[in-house]
Structures are given as C-alpha cells and as structure tokens.
C-alpha atoms as a PDB file:
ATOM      1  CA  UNK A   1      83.302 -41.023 185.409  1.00  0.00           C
ATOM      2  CA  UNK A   2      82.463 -43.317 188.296  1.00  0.00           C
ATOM      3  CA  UNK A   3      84.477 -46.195 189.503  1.00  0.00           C
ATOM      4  CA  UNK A   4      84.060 -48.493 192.135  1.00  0.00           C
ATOM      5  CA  UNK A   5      86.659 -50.823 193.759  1.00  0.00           C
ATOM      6  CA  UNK A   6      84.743 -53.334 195.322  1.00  0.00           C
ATOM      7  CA  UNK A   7      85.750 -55.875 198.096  1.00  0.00           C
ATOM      8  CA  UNK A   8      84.083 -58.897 198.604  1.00  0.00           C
ATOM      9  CA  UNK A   9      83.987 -61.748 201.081  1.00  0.00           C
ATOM     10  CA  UNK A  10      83.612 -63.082 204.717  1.00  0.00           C
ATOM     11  CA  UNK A  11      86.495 -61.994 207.121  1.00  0.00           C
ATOM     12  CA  UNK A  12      85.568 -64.631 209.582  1.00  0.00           C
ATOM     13  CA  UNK A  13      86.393 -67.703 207.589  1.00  0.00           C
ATOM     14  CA  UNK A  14      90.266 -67.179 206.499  1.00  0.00           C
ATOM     15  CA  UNK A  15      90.771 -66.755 203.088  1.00  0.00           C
ATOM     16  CA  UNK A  16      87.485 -65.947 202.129  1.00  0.00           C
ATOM     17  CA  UNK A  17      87.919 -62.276 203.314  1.00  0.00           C
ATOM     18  CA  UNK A  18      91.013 -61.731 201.078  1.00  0.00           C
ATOM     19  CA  UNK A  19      88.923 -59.204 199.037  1.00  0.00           C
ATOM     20  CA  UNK A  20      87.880 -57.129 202.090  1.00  0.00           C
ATOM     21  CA  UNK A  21      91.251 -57.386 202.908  1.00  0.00           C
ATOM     22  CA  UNK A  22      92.898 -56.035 199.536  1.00  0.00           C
ATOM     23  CA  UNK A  23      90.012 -52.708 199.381  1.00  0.00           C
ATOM     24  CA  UNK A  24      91.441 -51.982 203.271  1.00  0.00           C
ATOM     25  CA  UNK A  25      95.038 -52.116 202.371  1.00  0.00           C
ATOM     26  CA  UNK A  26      94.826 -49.904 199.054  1.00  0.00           C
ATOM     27  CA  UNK A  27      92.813 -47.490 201.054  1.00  0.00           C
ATOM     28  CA  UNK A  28      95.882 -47.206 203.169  1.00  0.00           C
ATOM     29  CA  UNK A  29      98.331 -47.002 201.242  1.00  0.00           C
ATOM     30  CA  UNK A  30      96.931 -45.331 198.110  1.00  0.00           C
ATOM     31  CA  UNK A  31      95.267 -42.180 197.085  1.00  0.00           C
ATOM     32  CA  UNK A  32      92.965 -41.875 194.899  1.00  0.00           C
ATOM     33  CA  UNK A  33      90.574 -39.296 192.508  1.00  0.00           C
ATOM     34  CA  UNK A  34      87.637 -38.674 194.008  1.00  0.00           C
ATOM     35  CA  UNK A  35      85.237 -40.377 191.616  1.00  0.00           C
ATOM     36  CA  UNK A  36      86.681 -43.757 192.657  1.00  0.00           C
ATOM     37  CA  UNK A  37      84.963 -45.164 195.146  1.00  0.00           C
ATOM     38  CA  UNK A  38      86.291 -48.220 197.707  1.00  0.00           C
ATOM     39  CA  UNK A  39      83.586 -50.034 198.973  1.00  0.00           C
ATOM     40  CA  UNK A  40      84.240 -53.214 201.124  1.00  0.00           C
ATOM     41  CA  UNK A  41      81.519 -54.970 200.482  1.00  0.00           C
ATOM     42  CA  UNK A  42      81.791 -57.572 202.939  1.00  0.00           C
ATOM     43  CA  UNK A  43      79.068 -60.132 202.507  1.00  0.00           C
ATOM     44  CA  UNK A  44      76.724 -57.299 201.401  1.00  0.00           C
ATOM     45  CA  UNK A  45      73.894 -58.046 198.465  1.00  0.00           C
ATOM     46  CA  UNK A  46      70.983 -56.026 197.553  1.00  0.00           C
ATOM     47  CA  UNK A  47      71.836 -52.961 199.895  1.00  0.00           C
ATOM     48  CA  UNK A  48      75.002 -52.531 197.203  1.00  0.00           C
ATOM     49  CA  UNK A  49      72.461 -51.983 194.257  1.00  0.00           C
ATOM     50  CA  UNK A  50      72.034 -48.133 194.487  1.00  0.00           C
ATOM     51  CA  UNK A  51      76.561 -47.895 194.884  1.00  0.00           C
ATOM     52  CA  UNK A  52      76.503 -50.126 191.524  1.00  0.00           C
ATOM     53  CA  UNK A  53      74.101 -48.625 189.425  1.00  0.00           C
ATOM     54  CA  UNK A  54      75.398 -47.264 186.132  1.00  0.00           C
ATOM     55  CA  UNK A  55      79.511 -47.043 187.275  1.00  0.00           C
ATOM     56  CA  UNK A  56      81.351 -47.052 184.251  1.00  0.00           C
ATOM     57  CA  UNK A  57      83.819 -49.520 186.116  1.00  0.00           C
ATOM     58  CA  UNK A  58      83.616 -52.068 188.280  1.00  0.00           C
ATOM     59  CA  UNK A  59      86.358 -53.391 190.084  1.00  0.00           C
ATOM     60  CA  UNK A  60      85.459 -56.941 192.434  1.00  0.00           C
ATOM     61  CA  UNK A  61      88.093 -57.625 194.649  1.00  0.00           C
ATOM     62  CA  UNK A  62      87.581 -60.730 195.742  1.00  0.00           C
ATOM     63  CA  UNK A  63      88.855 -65.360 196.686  1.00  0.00           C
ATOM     64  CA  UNK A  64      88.080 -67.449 193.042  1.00  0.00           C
ATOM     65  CA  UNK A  65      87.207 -70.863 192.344  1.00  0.00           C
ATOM     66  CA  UNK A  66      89.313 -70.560 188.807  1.00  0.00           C
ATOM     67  CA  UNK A  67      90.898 -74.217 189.383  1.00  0.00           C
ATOM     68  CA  UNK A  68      94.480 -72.504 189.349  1.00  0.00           C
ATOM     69  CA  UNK A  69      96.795 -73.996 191.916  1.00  0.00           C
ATOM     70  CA  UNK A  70      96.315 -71.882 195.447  1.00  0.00           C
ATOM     71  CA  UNK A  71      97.331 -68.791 195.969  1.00  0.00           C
ATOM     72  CA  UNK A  72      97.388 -68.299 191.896  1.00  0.00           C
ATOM     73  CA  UNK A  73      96.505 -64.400 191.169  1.00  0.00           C
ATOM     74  CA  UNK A  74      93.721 -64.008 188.382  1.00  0.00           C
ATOM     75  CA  UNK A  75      92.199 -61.374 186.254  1.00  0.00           C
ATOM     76  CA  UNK A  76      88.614 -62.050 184.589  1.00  0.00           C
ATOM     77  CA  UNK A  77      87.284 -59.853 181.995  1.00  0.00           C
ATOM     78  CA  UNK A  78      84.620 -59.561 179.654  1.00  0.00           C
ATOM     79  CA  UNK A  79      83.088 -62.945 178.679  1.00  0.00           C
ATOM     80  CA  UNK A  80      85.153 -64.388 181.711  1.00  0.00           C
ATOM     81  CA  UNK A  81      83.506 -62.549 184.100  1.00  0.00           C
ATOM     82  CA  UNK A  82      79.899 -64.491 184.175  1.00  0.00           C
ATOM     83  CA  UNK A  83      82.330 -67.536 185.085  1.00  0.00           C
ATOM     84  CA  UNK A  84      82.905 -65.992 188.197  1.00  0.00           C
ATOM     85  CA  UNK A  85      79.345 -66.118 189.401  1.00  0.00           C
ATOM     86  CA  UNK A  86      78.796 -69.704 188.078  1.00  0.00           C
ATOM     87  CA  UNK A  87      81.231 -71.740 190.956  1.00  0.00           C
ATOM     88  CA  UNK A  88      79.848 -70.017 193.997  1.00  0.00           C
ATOM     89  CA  UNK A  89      82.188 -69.562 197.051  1.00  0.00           C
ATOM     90  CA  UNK A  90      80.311 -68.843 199.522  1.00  0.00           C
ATOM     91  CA  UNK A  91      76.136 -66.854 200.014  1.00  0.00           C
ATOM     92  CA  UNK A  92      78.048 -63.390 199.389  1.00  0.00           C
ATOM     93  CA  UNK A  93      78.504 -64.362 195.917  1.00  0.00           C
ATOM     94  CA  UNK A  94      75.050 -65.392 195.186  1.00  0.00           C
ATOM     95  CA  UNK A  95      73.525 -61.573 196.499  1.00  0.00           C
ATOM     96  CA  UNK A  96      76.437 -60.217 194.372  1.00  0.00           C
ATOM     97  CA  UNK A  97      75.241 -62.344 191.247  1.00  0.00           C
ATOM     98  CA  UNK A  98      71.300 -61.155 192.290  1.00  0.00           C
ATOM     99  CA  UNK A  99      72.761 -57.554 192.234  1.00  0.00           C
ATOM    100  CA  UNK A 100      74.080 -57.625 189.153  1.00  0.00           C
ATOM    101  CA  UNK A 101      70.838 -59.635 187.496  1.00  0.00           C
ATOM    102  CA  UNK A 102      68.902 -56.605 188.830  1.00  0.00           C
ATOM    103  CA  UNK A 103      71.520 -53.854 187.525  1.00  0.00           C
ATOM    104  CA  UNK A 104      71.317 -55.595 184.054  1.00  0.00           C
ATOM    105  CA  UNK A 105      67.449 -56.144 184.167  1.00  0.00           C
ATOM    106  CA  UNK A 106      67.012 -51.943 185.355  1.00  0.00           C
ATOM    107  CA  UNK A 107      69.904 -51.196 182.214  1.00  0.00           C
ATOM    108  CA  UNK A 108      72.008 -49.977 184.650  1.00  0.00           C
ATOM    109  CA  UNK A 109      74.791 -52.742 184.631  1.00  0.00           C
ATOM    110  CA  UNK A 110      78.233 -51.342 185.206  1.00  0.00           C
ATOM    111  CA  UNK A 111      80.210 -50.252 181.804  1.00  0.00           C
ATOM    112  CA  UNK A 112      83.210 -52.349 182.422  1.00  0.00           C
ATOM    113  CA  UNK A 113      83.724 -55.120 185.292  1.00  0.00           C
ATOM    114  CA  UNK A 114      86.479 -56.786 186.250  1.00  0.00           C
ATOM    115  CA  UNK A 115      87.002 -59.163 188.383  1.00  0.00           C
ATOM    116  CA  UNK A 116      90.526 -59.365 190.380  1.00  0.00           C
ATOM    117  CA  UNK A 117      91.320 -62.272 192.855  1.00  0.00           C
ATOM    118  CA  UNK A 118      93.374 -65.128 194.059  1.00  0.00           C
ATOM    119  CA  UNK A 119      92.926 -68.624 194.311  1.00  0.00           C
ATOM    120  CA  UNK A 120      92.035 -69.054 198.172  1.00  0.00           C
ATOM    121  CA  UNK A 121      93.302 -71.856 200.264  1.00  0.00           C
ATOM    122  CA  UNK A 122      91.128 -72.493 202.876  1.00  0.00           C
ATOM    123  CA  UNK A 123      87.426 -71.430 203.573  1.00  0.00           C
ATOM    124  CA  UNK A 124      87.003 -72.403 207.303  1.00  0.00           C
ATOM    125  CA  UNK A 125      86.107 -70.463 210.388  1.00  0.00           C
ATOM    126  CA  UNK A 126      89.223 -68.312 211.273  1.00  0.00           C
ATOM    127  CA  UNK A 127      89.794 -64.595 211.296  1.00  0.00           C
ATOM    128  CA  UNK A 128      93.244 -64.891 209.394  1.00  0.00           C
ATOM    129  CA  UNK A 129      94.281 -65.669 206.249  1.00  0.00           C
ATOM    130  CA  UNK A 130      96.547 -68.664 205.302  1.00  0.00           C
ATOM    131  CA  UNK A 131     100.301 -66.999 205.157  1.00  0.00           C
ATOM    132  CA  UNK A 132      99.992 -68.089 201.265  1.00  0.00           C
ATOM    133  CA  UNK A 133      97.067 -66.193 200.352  1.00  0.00           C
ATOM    134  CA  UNK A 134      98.315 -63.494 203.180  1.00  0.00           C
ATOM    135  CA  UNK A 135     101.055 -63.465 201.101  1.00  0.00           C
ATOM    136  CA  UNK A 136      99.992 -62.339 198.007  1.00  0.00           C
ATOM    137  CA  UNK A 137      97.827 -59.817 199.188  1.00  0.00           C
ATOM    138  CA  UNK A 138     100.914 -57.019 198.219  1.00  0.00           C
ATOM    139  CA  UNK A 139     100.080 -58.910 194.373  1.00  0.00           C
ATOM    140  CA  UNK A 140      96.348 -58.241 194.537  1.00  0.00           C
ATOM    141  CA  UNK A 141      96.662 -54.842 195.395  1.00  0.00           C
ATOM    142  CA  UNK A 142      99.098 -54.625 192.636  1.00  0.00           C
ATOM    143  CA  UNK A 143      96.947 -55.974 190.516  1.00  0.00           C
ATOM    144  CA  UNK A 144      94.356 -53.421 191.190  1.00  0.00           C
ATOM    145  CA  UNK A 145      96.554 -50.366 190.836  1.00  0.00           C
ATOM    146  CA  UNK A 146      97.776 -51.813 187.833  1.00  0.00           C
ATOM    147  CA  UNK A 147      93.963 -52.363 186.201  1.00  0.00           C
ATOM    148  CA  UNK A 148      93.233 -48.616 187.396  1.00  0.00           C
ATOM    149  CA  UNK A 149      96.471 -47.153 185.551  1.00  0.00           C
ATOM    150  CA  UNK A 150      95.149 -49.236 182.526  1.00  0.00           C
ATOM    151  CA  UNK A 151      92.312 -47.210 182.765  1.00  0.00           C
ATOM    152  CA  UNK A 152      94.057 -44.153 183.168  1.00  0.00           C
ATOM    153  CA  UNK A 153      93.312 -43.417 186.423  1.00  0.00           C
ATOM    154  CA  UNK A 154      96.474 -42.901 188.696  1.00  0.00           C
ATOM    155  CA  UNK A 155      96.628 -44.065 192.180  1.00  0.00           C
ATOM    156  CA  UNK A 156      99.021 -42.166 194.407  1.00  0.00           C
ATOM    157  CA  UNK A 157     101.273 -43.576 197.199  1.00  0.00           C
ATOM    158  CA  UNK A 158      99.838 -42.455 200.701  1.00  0.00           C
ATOM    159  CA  UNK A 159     103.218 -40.809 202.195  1.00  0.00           C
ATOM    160  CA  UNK A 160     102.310 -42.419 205.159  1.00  0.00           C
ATOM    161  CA  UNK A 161     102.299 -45.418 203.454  1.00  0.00           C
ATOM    162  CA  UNK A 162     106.048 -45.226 202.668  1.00  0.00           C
ATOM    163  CA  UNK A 163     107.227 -43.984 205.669  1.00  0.00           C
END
C-alpha cells in the first residue's frame, strides 16, 4: 500500500500555506508506517508526478475556495474532489490540477483522493497565518489523522510531541 499526505500551498502569502503548514506539524507530532509518505508540496507541479503515480491514497492538505464562512474545516471526496480544482487559489493549484490530468491520462491516477482543508482568510503577502486559520490548524491535522484511521492506518503520537 502507498499513501501520500500531501501539503499544498505558498508559505509566503498567509493563509495560503496552511497546507504546508498542517504536513509539518503531523510530521512532528505523529508517527507513522512507513508506506505513508508526507510530502510538502509547497507550490510544486510536474516535479510531484513520479511521488503521485499509482498511490492507492492521496491525501491534499491544503486553503479551499468551498464558499463556507472562514476558517470553516472541509473534507472533499469522490465526485467533490474535481470541485476543488475548478475555483483556483492560487498557480500551485493549476500544476497540481496538470499533475493529476497527466496521472489520469498515463492510468496511473491515485486510488482514492481526498482532499482536506480550511476555508482561508486572507491570501496576501505575509509569512503568517491569520490567528483564525492559525487556529484551526490543531483541526486540520485532526482531520487528517482521523481520514488515515478511517483507512486503517494508525498514526502514533511522537512522545516528544506530548512532552
């Protein structure tokens, strides 16, 4: 089995790094099995195609345009998931959206993908995030451990982490 936990966005313009954020803090304060895979993605595009090919999970990390009020956490699934790469963000989205056309075209499009973010605040230049979407970060990671343990795969608190 091969999983990825993907974390997407630009850390230099505030809440648009929230995914980048969320991969870095479950890194820290999780373990997990070896064939998941964190991968902050930044505003990577086509150099991500050979880590996505054929994973039988994809987890995207990542600010949403889902016209929730701010800071709202959401899940996409499924037939929601092609939603996500319809309201573009910001250029990372549109190499992600490229990646995955290519994955699909080579049949090598991930299994399962989910998409796991929060309704972002504020997109301007600024290397921290709004204290609402800062905020919910703890929720987002949540939200990932919570999607892994749905797919049976157990993610360990780092001692350090609780100390």
């Amino acid at each position: 089995m091969r999983v990825i936990v993907l974390g997407i966005g630009n850390t230099i313009m505030t809440d648009e790094g929230v995914g980048v954020h969320a991969v870095e803090a479950l890194r820290q304060e999780f373990s997990l099995p070896e064939f998941v895979q964190i991968i902050d993605g930044g505003t990577s595009s086509m150099e991500l195609l050979d880590d996505l090919a054929d994973v039988d999970l994809l987890l995207v990390v990542d600010a949403v345009q889902a016209g929730k009020p701010e800071g709202t956490l959401v899940r996409l699934a499924d037939n929601e998931v092609p939603v996500f790469f319809r309201s573009k963000l910001s250029p990372h989205q549109i190499g992600l959206s490229d990646v995955m056309a290519s994955l699909e075209f080579v049949g090598q499009f991930p299994k399962q993908m989910v998409v796991i973010g929060v309704q972002a605040e504020n997109f301007e230049l600024g290397l921290k995030m709004t204290p609402l979407i800062e905020s919910r970060l703890p929720g987002l990671v949540a939200m990932v451990v919570a999607e892994l343990a749905q797919h049976g795969i157990e993610a360990l608190p780092n001692q350090l982490a609780l100390a």
